[in-house]
Protein backbone atom coordinates (compact mmCIF):
# COMPACT_ATOMS: atom_id res chain seq x y z
CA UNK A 1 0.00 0.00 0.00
CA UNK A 2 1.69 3.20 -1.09
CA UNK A 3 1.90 5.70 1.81
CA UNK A 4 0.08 8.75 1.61
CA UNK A 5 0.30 10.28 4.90
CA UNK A 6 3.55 11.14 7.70
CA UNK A 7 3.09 11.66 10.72
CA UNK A 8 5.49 13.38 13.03
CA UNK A 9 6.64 13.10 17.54
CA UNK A 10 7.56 16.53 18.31
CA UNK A 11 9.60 16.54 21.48
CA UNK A 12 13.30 15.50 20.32
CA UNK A 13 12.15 14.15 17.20
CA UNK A 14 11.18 17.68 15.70
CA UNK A 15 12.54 19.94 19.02
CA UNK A 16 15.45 19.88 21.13
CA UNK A 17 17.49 21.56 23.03
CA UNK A 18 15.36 22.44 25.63
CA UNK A 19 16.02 24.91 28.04
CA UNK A 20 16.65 24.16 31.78
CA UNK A 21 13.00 23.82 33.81
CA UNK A 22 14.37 26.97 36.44
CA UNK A 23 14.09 29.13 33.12
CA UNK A 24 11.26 27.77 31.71
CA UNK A 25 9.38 27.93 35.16
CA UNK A 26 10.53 32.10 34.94
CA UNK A 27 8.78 32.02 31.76
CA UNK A 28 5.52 30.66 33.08
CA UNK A 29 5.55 32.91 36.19
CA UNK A 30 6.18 36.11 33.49
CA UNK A 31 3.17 34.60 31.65
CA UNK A 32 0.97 34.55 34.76
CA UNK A 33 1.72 38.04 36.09
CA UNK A 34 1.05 39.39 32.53
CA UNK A 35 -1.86 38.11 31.91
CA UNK A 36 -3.35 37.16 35.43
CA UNK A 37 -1.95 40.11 37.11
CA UNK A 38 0.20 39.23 40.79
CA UNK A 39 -1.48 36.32 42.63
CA UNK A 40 0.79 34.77 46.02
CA UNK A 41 0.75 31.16 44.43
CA UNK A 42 2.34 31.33 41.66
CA UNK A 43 5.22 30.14 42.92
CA UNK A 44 3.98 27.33 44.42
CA UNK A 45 1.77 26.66 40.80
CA UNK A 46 4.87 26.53 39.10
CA UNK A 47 6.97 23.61 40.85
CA UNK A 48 4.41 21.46 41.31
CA UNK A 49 3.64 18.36 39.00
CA UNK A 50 -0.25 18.39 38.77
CA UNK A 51 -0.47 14.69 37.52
CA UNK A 52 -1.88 12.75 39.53
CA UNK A 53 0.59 9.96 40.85
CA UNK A 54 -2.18 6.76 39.84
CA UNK A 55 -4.76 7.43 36.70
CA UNK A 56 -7.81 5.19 36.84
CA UNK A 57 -7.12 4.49 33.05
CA UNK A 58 -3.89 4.32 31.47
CA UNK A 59 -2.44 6.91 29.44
CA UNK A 60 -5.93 8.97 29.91
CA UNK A 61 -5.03 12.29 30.02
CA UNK A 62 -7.64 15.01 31.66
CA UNK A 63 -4.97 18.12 31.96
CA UNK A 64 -8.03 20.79 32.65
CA UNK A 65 -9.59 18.21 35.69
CA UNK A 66 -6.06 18.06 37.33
CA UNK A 67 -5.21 21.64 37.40
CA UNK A 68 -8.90 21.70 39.42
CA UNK A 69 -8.06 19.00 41.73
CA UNK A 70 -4.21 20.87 42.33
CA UNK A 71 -6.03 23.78 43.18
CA UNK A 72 -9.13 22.63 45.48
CA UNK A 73 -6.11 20.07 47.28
CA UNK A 74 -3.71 23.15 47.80
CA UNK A 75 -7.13 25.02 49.19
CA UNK A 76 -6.32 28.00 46.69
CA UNK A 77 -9.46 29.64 45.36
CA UNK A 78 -9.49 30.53 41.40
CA UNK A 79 -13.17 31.21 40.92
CA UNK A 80 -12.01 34.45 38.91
CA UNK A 81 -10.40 32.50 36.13
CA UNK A 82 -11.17 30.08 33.55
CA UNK A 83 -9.46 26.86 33.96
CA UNK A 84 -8.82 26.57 30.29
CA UNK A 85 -7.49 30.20 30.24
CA UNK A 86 -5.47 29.26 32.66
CA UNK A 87 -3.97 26.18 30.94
CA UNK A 88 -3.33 28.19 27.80
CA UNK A 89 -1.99 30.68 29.60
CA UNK A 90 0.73 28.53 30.83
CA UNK A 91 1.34 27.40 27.39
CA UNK A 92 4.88 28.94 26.87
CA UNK A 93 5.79 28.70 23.35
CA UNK A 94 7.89 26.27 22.07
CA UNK A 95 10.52 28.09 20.27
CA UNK A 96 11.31 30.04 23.73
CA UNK A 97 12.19 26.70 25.18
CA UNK A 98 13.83 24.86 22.30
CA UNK A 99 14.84 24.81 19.18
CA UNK A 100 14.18 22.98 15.78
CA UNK A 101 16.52 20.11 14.73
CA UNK A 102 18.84 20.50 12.13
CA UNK A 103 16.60 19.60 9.09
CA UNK A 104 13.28 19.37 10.16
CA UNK A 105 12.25 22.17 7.86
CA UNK A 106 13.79 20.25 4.98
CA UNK A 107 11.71 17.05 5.46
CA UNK A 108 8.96 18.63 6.05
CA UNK A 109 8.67 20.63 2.77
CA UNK A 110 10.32 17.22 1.32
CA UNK A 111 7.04 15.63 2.46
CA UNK A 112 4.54 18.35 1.30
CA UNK A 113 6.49 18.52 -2.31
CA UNK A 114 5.67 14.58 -2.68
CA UNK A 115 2.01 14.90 -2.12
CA UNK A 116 1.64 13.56 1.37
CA UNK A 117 -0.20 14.91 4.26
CA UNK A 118 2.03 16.05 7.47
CA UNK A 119 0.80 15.66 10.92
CA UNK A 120 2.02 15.81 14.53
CA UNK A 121 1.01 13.00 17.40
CA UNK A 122 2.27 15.16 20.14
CA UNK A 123 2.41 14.13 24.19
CA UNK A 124 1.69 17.48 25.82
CA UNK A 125 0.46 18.47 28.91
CA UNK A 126 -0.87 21.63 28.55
CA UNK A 127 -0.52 22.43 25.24
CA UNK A 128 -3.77 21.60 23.26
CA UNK A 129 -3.82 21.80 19.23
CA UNK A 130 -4.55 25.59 18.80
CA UNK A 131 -1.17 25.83 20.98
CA UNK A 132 0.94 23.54 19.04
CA UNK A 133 -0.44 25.35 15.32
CA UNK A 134 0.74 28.30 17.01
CA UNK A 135 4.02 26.94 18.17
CA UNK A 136 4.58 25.73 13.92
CA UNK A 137 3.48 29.34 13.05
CA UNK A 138 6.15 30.95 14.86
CA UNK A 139 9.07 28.45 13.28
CA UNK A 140 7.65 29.56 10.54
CA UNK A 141 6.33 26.00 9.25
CA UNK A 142 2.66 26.06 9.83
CA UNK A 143 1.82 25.95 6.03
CA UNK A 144 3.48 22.39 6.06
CA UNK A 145 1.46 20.91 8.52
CA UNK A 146 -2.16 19.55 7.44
CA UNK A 147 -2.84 17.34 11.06
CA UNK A 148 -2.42 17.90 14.37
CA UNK A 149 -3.35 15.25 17.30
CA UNK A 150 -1.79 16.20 20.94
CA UNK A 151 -2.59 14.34 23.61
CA UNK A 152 -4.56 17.52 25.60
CA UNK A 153 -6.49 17.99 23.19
CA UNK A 154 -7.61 14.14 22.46
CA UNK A 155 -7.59 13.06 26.24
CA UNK A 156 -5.08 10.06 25.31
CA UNK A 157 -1.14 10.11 25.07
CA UNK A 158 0.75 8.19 23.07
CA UNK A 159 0.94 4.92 22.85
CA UNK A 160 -2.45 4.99 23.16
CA UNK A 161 -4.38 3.94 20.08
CA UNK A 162 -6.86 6.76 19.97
CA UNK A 163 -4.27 9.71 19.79
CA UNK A 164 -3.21 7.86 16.27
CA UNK A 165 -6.57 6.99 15.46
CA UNK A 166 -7.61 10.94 15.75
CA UNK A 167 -4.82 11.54 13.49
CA UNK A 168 -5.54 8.96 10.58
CA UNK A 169 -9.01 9.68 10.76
CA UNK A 170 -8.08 14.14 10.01
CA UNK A 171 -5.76 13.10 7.15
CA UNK A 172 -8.38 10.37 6.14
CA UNK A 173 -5.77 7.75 5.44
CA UNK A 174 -5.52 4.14 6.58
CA UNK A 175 -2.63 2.38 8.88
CA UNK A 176 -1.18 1.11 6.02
CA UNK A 177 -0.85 4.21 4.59
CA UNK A 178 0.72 5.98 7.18
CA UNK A 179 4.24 6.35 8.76
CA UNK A 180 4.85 7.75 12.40
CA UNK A 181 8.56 8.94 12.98
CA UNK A 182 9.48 9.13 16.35
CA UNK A 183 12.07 8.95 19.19
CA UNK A 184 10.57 6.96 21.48
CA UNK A 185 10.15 3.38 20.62
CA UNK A 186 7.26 2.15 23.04
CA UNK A 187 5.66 5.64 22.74
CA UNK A 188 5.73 5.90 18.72
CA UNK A 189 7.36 3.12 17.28
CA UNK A 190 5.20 0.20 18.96
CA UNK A 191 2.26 2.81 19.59
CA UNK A 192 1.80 3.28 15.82
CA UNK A 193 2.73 -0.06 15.01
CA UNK A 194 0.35 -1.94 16.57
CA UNK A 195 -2.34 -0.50 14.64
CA UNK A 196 -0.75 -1.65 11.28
CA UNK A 197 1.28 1.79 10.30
CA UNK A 198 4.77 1.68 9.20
CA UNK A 199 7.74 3.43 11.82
CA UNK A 200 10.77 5.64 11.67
CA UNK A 201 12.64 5.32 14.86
CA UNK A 202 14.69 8.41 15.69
CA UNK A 203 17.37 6.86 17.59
CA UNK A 204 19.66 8.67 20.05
CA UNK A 205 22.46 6.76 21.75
CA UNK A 206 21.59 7.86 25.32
CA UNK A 207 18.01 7.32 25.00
CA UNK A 208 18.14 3.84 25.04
CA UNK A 209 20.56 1.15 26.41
CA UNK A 210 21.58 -1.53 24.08
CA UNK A 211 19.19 -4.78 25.98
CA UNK A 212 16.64 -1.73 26.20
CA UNK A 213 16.21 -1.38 22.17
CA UNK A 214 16.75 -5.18 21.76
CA UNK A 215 13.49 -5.67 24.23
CA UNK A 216 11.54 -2.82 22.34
CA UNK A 217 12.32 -3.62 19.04
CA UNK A 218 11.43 -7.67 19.88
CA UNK A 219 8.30 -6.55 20.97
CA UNK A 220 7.63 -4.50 17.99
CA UNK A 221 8.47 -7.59 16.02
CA UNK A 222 5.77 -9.48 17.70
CA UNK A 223 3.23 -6.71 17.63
CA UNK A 224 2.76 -7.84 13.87
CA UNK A 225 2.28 -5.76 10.76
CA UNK A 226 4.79 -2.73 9.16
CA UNK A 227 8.66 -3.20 10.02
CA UNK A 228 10.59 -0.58 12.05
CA UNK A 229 13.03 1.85 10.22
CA UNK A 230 16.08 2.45 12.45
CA UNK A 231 17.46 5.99 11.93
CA UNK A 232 20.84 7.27 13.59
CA UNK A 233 20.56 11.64 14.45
């Protein structure tokens, strides 16, 4: 089946580089006073993890639900604001905190020039897909992406099957149709293999130790369908 759609990770597959969390967390706090005006727990927002240490389903994501809960458990009130506002607002844009590997604007226009549709199967936490169009508008790239699936915005991260699902189903393509290229080999590779689509792996030396990719990889194998493309960056 000749493939007609690619799908793209983001994080370290697209974007690296990232900028230490103290800086990033200055960012957020800058973000807050502008647009919230001074509030006394900010501070306290900002360092904690809001996700929740057991989820009753696996890889369910409910971002807007847990910023509640942090809130009514830390006994702050935020009646004033809009818990979606609030979740944008904490959005920080991803060229501020990283930058675009070396050649991702050349495959992506090597994609669009071929005829295929481009999407992104994102993990985010906060960052829904009105965010992440934003974040390809200011690298300047938005015109070469056609899908976007992030895991805010469908309620499942990856490797959950409806994440990819959402995305075949926007670019109306079949597995078999598709390719996902990604650094992460449970998260992309066997995520978007299971369902029958073909993978790039994106492999990084410290990402994974040698018995690690030996165990994915054989478990890919079993998984059944498309094979896995190794790719050294």
């Amino acid at each position: 089946m000749p493939v007609r759609a690619v799908f793209f990770d983001v994080g370290d597959t697209l974007v690296q580089h990232w900028k230490p969390q103290e800086e990033v967390r200055v960012l957020v706090r800058d973000a807050l006073r502008r647009e919230l005006g001074d509030r006394e727990w900010y501070e306290q927002f900002v360092e904690s993890d809001i996700v929740p240490k057991t989820i009753d389903e696996e890889h369910r994501q409910e971002t807007n639900r847990w910023y509640e809960e942090w809130f009514s458990n830390s006994q702050i009130g935020i009646d004033d604001i809009d818990i979606d506002r609030l979740r944008s607002v904490v959005t920080v844009p991803l060229d501020l905190v990283g930058s675009l590997v070396p050649g991702t604007s050349e495959a992506l226009a090597w994609a669009k020039e071929r005829g295929l549709t481009v999407g992104l199967i994102t993990n985010t936490l906060s960052r829904g897909d009105e965010e992440v169009r934003r974040d390809w508008e200011r690298f300047g790239l938005a015109d070469r992406i056609d899908v976007i699936a992030s895991s805010h915005s469908v309620g499942w991260y990856k490797p959950h099957e409806e994440i990819f699902r959402r995305a075949l189903g926007e670019a109306r393509v079949t597995a078999d149709q598709a390719v996902m290229v990604g650094d992460r080999l449970r998260e992309d590779v066997w995520g978007a293999k299971r369902l029958g689509m073909r993978a790039v792996w994106r492999r990084r030396p410290h990402r994974a130790s040698r018995a690690a990719r030996r165990v994915a990889l054989s478990t890919c194998a079993r998984s059944g369908g498309a094979g896995v493309l190794e790719m050294n960056c």
